[in-house]
Protein backbone atom coordinates (compact mmCIF):
# COMPACT_ATOMS: atom_id res chain seq x y z
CA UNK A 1 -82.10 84.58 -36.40
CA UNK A 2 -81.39 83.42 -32.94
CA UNK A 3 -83.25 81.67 -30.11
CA UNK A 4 -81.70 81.84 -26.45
CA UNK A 5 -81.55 78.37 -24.74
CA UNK A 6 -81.92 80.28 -21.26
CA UNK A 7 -84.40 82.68 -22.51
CA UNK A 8 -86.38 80.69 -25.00
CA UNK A 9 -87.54 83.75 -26.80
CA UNK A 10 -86.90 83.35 -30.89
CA UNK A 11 -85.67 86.89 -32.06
CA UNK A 12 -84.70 87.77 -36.35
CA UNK A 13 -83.40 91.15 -37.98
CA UNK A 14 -85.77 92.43 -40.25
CA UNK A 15 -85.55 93.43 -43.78
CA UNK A 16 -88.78 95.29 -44.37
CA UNK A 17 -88.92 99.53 -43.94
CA UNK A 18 -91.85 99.42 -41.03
CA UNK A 19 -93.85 102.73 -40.36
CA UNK A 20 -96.38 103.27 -37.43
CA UNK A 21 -98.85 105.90 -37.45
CA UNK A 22 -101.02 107.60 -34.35
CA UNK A 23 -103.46 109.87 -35.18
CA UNK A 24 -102.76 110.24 -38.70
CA UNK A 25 -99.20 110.88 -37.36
CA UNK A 26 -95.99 109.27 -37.56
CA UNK A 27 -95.00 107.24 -34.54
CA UNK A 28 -92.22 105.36 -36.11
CA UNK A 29 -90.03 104.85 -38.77
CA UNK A 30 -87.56 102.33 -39.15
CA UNK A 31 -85.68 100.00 -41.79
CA UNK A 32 -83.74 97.86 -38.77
CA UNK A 33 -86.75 96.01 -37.45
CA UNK A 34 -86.60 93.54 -34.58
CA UNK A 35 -89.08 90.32 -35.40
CA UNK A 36 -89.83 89.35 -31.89
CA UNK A 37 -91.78 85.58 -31.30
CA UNK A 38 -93.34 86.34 -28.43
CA UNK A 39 -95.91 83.67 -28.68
CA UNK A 40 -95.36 80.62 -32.12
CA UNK A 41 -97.58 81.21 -34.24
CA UNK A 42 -96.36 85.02 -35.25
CA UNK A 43 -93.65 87.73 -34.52
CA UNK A 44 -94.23 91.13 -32.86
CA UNK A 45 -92.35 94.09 -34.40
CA UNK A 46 -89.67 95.90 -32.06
CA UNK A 47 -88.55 99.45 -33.03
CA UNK A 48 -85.18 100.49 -32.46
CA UNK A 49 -85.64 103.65 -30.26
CA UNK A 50 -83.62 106.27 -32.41
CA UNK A 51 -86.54 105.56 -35.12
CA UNK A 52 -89.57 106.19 -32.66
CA UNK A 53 -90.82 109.74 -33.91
CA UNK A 54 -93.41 110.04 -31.13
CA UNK A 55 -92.48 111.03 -27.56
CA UNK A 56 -92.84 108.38 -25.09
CA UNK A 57 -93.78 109.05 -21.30
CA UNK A 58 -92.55 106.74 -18.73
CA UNK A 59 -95.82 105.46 -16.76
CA UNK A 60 -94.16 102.80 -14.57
CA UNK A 61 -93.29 99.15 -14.24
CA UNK A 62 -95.13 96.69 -16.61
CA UNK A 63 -94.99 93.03 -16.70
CA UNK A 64 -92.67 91.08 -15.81
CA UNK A 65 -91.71 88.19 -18.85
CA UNK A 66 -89.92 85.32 -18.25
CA UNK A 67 -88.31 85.40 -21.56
CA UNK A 68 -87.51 89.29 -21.99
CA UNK A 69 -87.35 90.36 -18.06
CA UNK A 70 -88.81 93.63 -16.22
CA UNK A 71 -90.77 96.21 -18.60
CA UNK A 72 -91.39 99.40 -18.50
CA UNK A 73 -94.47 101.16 -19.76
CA UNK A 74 -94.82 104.57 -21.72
CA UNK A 75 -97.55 106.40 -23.17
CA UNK A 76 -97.05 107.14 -26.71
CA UNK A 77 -97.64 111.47 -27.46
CA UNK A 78 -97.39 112.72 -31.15
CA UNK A 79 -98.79 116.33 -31.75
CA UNK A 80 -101.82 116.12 -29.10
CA UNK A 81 -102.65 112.35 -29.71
CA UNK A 82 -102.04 110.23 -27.18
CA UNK A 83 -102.21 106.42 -26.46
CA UNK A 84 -101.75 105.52 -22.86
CA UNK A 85 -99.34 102.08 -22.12
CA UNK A 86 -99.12 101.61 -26.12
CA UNK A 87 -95.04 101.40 -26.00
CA UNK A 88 -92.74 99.23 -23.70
CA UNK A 89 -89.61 98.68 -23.28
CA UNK A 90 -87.05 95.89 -21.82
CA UNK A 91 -84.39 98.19 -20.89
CA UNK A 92 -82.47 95.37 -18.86
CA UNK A 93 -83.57 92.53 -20.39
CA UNK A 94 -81.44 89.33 -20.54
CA UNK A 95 -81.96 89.69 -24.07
CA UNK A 96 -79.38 91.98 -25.08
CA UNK A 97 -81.04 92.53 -28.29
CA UNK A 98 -84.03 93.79 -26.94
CA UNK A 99 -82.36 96.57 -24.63
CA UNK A 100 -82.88 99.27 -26.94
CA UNK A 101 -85.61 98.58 -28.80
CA UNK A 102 -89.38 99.49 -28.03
CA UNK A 103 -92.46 97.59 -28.74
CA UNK A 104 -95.70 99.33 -29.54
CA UNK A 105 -98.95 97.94 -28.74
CA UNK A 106 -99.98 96.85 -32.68
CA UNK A 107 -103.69 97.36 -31.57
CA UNK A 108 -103.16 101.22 -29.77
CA UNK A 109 -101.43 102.44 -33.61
CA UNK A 110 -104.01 103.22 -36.34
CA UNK A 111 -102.07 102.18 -39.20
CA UNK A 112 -99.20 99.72 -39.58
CA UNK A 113 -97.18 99.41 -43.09
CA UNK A 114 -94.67 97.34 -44.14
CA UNK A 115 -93.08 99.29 -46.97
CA UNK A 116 -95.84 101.06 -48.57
CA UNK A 117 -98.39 98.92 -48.17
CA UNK A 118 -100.78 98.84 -44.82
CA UNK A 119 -100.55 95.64 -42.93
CA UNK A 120 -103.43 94.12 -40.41
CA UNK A 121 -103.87 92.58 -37.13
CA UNK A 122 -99.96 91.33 -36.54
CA UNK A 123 -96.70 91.83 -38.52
CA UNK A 124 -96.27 89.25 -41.51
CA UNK A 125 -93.65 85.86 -40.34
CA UNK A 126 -90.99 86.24 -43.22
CA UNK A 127 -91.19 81.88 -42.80
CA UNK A 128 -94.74 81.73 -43.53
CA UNK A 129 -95.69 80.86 -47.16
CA UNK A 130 -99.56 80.40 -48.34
CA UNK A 131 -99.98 79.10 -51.98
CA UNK A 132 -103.56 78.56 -53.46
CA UNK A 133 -103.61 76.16 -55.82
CA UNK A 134 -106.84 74.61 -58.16
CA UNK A 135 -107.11 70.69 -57.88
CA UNK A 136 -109.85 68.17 -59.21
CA UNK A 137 -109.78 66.20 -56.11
CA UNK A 138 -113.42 65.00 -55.00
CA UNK A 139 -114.12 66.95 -51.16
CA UNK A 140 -116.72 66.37 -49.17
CA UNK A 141 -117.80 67.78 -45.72
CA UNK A 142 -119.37 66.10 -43.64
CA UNK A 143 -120.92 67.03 -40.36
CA UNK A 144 -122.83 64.43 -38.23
CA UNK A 145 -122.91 62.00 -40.47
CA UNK A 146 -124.64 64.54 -42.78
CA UNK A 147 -123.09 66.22 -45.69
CA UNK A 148 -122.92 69.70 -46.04
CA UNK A 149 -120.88 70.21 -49.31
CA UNK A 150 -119.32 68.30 -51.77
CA UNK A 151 -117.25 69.69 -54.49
CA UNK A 152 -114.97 68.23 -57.45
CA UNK A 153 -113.72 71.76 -58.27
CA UNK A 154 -112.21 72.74 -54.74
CA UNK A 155 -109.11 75.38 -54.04
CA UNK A 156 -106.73 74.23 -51.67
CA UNK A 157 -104.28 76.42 -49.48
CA UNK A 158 -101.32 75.49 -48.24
CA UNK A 159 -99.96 78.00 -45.59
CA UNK A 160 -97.26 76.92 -43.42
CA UNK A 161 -97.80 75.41 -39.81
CA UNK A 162 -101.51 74.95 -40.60
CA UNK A 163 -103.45 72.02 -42.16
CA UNK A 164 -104.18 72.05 -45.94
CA UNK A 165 -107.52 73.98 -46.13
CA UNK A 166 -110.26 73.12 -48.58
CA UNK A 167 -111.97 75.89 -49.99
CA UNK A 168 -115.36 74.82 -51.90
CA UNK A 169 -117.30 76.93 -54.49
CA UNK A 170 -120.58 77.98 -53.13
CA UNK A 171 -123.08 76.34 -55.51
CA UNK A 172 -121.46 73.14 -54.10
CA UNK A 173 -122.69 74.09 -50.18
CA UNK A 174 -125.95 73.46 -48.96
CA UNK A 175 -127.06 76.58 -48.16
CA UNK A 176 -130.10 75.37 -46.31
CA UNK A 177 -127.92 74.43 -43.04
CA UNK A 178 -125.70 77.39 -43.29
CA UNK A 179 -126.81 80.44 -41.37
CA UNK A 180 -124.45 84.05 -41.28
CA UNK A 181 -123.05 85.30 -38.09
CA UNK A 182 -121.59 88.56 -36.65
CA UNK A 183 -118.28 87.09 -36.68
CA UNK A 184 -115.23 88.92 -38.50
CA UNK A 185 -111.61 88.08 -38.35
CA UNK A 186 -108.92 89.23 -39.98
CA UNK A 187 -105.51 87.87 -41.28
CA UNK A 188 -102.33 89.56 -42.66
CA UNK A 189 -101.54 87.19 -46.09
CA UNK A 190 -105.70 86.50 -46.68
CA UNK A 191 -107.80 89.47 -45.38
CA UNK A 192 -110.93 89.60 -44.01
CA UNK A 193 -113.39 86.83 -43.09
CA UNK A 194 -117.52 86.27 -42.70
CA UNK A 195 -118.63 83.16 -40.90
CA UNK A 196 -121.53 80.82 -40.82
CA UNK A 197 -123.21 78.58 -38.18
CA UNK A 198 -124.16 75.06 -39.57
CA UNK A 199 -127.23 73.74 -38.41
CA UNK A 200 -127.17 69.68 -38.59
CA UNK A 201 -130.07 67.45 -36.94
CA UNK A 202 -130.83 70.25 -34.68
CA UNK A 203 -127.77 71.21 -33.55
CA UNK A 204 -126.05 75.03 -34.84
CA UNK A 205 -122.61 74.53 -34.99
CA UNK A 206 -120.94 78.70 -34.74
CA UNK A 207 -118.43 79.52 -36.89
CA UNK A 208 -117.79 76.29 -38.63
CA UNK A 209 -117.41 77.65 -41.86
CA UNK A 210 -115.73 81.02 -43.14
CA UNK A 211 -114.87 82.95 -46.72
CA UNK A 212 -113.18 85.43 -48.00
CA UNK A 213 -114.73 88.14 -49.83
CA UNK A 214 -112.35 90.17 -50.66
CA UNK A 215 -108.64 88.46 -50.03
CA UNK A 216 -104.94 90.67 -50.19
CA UNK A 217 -103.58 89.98 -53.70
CA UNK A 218 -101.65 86.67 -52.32
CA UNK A 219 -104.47 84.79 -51.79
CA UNK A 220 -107.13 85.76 -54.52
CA UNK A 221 -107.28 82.21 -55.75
CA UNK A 222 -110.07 81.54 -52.41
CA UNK A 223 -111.95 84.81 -53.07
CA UNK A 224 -115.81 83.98 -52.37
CA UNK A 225 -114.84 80.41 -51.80
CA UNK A 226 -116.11 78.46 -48.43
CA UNK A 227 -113.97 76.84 -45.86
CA UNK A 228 -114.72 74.12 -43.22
CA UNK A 229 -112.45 73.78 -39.66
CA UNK A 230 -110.57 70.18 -41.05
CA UNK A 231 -110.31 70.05 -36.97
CA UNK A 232 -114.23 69.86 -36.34
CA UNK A 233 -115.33 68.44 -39.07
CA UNK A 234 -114.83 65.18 -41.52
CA UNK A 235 -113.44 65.79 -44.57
CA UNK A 236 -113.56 62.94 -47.36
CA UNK A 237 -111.03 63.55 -50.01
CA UNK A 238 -111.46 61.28 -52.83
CA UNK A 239 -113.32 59.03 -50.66
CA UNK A 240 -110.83 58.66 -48.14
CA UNK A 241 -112.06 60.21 -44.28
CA UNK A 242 -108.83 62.73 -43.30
CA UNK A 243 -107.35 62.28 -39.72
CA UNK A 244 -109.14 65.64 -37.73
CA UNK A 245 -106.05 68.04 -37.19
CA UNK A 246 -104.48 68.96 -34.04
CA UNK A 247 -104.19 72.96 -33.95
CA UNK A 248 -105.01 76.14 -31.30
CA UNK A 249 -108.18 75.97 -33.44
CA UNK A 250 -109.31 72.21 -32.22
């Protein structure tokens, strides 16, 4: 792993066998991937360019990074299918790495996999850790001075550069605030997620709260569970308020 001072862009040789798939074709194929940070919080795969399968058509200049220089902008063709700018590459970049790898758009491929198993929204960060562990520790949530659960039985994950989340069983929520939105996100090490406003003295708060339904194997232990954002909310854990974290989620 390496991180140019000049550059400042955090680079790591991957171990994993990556596959990319367009169209229910094979895009790419590789078991020298290039773990890219382009932003903190997670790493974008790079593809050396003797494992792209696909055949990539030069569109013209893309952005330019500060980081990774000048790129150039393909459109990604595998037996009719097409994706227009889905692959660039830094071809003079003053990260010599980088030079002859290519970066596909993660969104424009249908299907990522690390190994054999399919991977969503970004690559997994080989650094990041989430353990889900039972605990008899007395939460409470409270929003506006009200309180909207309150549990003796919570789950608490731990996943690395985020707060300690608090995941309460729902017969310990008051359903009557909580109202369902349209929201959906997804993450790579927990799967999908449902959200629900909280409505408190008037007020609907969107998207305070969030569960799992149906977690990846790593983090079963929060399955049906209910979370609250520890950075908009007050948290009382054995009757002690918790400092509101500081994350891109404030």
């Amino acid at each position: 792993m390496g991180t140019s001072q000049k550059t400042r862009v955090r680079t790591e040789q991957g171990a994993k066998r990556v596959r990319a798939y367009l169209g229910g074709r094979l895009v790419a194929d590789t078991i020298k991937p290039f773990l890219v940070w382009e932003i903190p919080y997670y790493p974008t795969y790079y593809i050396p360019v003797e494992d792209v399968r696909a055949e990539l058509v030069k569109e013209g200049a893309g952005k330019h990074s500060p980081s990774r220089g000048d790129a150039t902008l393909y459109t990604v063709k595998v037996d009719g299918t097409q994706a227009e700018g889905a692959a660039l590459r830094y071809e003079e970049s003053p990260v010599e790495e980088l030079r002859d790898l290519v970066r596909l758009e993660w969104d424009a491929m249908d299907a990522w996999f690390e190994e054999d198993e399919e991977v969503f929204v970004h690559p997994r960060d080989p650094h990041k850790r989430v353990d889900v562990l039972p605990s008899s520790r007395h939460v409470r949530v409270e929003i506006d001075g009200v309180t909207v659960a309150e549990s003796s039985n919570p789950r608490l994950l731990f996943e690395t550069g985020l707060p300690v989340r608090y995941y309460l069983p729902k017969p310990h929520v008051r359903w009557d605030l909580l109202e369902s939105t349209d929201t959906v996100t997804g993450c790579p090490y927990k799967g999908e997620a449902v959200y629900w406003a909280v409505k408190v003295n008037g007020t609907a708060h969107k998207d305070l709260a969030w569960s799992y339904p149906h977690p990846l194997p790593e983090s079963q232990g929060v399955g049906g569970l209910v979370c609250f954002y520890n950075e908009k909310v007050d948290i009382f854990v054995d009757g002690v308020k918790q400092e509101r974290p500081k994350t891109h989620f404030s």
